[in-house]
Structures are given as C-alpha cells and as structure tokens.
C-alpha atoms as a PDB file:
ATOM      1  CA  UNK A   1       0.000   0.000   0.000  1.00  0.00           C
ATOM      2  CA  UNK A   2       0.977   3.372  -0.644  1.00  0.00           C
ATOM      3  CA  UNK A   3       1.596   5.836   1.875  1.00  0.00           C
ATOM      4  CA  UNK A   4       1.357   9.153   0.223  1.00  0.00           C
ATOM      5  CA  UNK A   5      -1.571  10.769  -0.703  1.00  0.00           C
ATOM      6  CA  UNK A   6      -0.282  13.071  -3.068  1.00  0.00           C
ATOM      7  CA  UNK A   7       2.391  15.408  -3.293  1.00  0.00           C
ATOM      8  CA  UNK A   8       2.856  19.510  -4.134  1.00  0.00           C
ATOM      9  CA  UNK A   9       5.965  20.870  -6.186  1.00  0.00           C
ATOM     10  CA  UNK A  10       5.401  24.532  -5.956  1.00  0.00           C
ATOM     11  CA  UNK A  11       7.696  25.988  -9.274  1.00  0.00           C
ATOM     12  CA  UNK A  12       7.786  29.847 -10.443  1.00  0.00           C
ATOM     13  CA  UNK A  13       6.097  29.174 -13.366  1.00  0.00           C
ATOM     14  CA  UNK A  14       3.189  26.029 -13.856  1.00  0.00           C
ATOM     15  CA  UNK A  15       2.602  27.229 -17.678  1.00  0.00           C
ATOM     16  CA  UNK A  16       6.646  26.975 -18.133  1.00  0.00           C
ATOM     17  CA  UNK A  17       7.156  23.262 -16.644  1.00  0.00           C
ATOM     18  CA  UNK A  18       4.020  21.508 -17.456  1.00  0.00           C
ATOM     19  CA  UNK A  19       4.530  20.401 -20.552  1.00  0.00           C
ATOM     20  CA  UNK A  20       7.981  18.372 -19.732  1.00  0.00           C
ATOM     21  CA  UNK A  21       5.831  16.863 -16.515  1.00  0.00           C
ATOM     22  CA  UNK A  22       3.305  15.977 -19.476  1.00  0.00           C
ATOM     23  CA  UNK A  23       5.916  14.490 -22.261  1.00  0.00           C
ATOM     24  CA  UNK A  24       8.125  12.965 -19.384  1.00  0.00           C
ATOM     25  CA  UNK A  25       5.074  11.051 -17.141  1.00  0.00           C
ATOM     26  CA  UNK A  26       3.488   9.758 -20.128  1.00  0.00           C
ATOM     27  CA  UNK A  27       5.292   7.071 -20.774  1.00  0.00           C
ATOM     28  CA  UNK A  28       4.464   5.781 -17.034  1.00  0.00           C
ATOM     29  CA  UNK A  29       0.899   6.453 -17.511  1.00  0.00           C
ATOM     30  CA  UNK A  30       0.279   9.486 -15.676  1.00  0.00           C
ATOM     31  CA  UNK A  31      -0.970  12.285 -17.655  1.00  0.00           C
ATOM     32  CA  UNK A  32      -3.173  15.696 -16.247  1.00  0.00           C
ATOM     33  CA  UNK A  33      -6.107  14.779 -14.094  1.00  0.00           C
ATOM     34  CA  UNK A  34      -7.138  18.056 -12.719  1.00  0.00           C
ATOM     35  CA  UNK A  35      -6.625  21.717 -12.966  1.00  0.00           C
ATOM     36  CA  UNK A  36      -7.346  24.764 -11.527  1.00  0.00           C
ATOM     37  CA  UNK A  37      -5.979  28.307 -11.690  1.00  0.00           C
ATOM     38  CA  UNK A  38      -2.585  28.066 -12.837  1.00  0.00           C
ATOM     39  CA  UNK A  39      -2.293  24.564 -10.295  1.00  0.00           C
ATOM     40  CA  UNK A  40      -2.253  21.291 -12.340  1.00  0.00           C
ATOM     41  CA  UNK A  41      -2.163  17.915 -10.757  1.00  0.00           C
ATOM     42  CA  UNK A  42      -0.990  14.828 -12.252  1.00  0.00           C
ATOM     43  CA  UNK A  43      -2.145  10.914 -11.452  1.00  0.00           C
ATOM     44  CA  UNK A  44      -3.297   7.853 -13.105  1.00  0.00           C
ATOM     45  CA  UNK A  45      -7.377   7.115 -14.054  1.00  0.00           C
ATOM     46  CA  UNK A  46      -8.238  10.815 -13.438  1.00  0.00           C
ATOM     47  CA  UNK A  47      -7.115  10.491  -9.604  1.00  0.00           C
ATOM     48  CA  UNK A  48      -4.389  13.713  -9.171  1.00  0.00           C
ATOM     49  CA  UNK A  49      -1.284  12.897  -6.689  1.00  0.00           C
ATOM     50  CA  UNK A  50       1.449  14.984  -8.172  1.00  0.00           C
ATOM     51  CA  UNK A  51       0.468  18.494  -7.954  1.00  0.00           C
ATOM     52  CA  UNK A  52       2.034  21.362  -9.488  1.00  0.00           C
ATOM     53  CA  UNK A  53       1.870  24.718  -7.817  1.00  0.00           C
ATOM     54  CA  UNK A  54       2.985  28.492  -8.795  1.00  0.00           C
ATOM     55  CA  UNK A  55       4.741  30.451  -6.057  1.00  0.00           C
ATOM     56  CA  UNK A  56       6.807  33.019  -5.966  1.00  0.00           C
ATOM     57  CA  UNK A  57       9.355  31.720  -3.268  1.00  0.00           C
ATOM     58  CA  UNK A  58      11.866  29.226  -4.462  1.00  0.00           C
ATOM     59  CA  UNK A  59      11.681  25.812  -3.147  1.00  0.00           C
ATOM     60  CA  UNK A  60      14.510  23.887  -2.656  1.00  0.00           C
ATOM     61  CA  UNK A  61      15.112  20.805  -5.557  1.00  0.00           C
ATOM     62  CA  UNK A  62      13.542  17.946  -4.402  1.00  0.00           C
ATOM     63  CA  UNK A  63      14.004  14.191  -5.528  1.00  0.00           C
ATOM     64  CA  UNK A  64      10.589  12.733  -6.113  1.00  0.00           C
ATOM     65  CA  UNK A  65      10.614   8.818  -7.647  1.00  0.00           C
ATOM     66  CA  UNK A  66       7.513   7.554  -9.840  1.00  0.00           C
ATOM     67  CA  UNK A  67       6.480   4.136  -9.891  1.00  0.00           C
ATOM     68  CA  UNK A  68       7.181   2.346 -12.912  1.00  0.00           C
ATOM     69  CA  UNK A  69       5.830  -0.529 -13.839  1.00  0.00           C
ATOM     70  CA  UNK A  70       8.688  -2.048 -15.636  1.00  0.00           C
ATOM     71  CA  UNK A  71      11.952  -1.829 -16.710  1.00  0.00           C
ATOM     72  CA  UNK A  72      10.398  -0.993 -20.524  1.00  0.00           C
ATOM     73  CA  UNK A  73       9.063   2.005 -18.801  1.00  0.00           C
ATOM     74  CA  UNK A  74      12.091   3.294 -16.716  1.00  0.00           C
ATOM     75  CA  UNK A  75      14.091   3.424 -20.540  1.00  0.00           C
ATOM     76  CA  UNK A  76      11.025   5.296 -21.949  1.00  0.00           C
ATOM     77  CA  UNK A  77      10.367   7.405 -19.169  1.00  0.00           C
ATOM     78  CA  UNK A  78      14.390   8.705 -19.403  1.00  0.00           C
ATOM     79  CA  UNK A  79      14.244   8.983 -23.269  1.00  0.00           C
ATOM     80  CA  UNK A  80      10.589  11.016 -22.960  1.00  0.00           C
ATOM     81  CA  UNK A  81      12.190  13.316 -19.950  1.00  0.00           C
ATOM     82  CA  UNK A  82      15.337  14.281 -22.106  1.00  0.00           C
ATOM     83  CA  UNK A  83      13.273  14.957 -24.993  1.00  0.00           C
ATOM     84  CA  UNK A  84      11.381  17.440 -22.880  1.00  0.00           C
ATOM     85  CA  UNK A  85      14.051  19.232 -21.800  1.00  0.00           C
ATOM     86  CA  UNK A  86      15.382  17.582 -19.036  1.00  0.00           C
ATOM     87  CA  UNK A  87      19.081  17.218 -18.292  1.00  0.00           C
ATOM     88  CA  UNK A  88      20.615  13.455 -17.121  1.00  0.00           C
ATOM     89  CA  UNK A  89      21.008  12.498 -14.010  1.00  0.00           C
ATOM     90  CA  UNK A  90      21.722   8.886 -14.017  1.00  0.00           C
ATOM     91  CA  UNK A  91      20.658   7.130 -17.063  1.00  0.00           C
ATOM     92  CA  UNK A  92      18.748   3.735 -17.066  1.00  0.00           C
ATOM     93  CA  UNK A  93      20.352   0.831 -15.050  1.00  0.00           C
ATOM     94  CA  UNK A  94      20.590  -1.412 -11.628  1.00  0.00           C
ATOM     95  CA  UNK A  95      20.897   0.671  -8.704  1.00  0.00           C
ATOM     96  CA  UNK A  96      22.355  -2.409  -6.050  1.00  0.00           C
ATOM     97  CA  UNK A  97      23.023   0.039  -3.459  1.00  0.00           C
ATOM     98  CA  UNK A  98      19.433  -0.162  -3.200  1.00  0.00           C
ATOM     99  CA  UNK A  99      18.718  -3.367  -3.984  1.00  0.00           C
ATOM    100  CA  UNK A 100      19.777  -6.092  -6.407  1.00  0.00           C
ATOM    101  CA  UNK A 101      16.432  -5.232  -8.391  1.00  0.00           C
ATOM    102  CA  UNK A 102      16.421  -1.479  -8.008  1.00  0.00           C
ATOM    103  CA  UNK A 103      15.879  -0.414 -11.637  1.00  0.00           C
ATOM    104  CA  UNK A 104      16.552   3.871 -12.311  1.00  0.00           C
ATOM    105  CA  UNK A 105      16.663   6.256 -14.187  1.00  0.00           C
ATOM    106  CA  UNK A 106      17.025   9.997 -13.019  1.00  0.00           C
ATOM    107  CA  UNK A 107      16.790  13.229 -15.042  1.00  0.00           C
ATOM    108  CA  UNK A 108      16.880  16.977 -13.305  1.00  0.00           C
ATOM    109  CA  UNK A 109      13.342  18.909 -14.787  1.00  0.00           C
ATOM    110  CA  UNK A 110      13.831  23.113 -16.008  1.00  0.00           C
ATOM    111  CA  UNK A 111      13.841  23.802 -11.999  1.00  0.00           C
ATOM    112  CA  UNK A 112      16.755  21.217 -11.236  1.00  0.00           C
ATOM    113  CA  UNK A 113      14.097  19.076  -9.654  1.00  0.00           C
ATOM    114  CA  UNK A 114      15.329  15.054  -9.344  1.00  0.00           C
ATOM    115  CA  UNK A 115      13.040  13.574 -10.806  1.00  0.00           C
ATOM    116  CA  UNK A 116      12.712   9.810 -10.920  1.00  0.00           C
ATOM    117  CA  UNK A 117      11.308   6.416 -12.577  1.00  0.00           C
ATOM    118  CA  UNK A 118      11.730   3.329 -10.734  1.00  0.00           C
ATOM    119  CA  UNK A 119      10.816   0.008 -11.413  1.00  0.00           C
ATOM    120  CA  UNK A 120      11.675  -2.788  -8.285  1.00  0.00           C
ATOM    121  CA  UNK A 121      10.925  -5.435 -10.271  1.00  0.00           C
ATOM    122  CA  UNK A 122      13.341  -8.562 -11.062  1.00  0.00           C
ATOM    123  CA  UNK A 123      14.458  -8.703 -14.290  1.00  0.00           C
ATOM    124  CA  UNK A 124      12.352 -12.072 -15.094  1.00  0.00           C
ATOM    125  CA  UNK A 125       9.028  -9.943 -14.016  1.00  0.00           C
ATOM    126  CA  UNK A 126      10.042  -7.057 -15.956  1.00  0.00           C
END
C-alpha cells in the first residue's frame, strides 16, 4: 500500500514546466487529471497525486521517484524526460546500493528538480 496521498511541487512558473511533466510522465501512464488556476495535478485514471503549484518563493530541488511498472518504462520514461528538456542524471540501469532489483533512471526537470522512474521489479518480471 501506498503511503502518500499526493504530493505539491510549488515551481515559479506552472505554464513553463508543465509540458515536460506531461511528455516525461506519459510514458508511465500518468498524464493531467485536474486543474485549476494556474495549479495542475498529475495521477493515473483521473485520480491527481502529483500536484504542481505556482509560487513566488523558491523551493529547494527535491528528488521525487515515480512508480514504474517495468523496466520498458524506466528506458522510456528517461528517453521522454530528455526529450522534454530535461538534463541526465543517471541514465537507465541497476541501482544495487538499493537493492539487487532497483531499476533507475534519473533526469533533473527546467527547476533542477530530481526527478525519478523506478521500477523494483526482477528482471524475469520485468
């Protein structure tokens, strides 16, 4: 079970960053599910969990992982997130330090956000 709810990344500028969130997420399944103002929140099946807000203070990069549901995904989540204008951060591979079936793939978003696909899967399931 998850534990989250949902999360908020408050950026200067929603207009300016949605569209890499868009073309990045997409491959993982997680496109816009609500809007309001300049706020947009992404999820899965219409239910928002990543939220993007505008403020003017400047918050701090975070590192915020998606769930991925394979391996497959990680690759095209990475390829999708440079495309968009994101810079590498640790292309697609086994993580071990994690563990032995920790499958990454990190790329920093226009605000130097780590952002991050993951996949936990064994290779065989994957």
């Amino acid at each position: 079970m998850d534990i989250l709810d949902h999360i908020t990344l408050c950026v200067p500028n929603v207009a300016a960053c949605r569209p890499f969130y868009e073309q990045a997420l997409a491959p993982l399944g997680i496109s816009v599910a609500k809007e309001f103002g300049t706020a947009a929140a992404f999820g899965i099946e219409g239910s928002p969990s990543f939220w993007l807000f505008e403020g003017e203070k400047e918050q701090r990069p975070m590192h915020i992982a998606f769930k991925a549901p394979s391996r497959a995904h990680v690759r095209a989540f990475h390829k999708a997130a440079l495309a968009a204008g994101g810079t590498d951060n640790g292309a697609p591979g086994v993580r071990e330090i994690y563990h032995p079936d920790y499958y990454g793939a990190f790329v920093l978003d226009p605000n130097g956000h780590n952002i991050e696909a993951v996949c936990h899967l064994p290779v065989a399931e994957s």
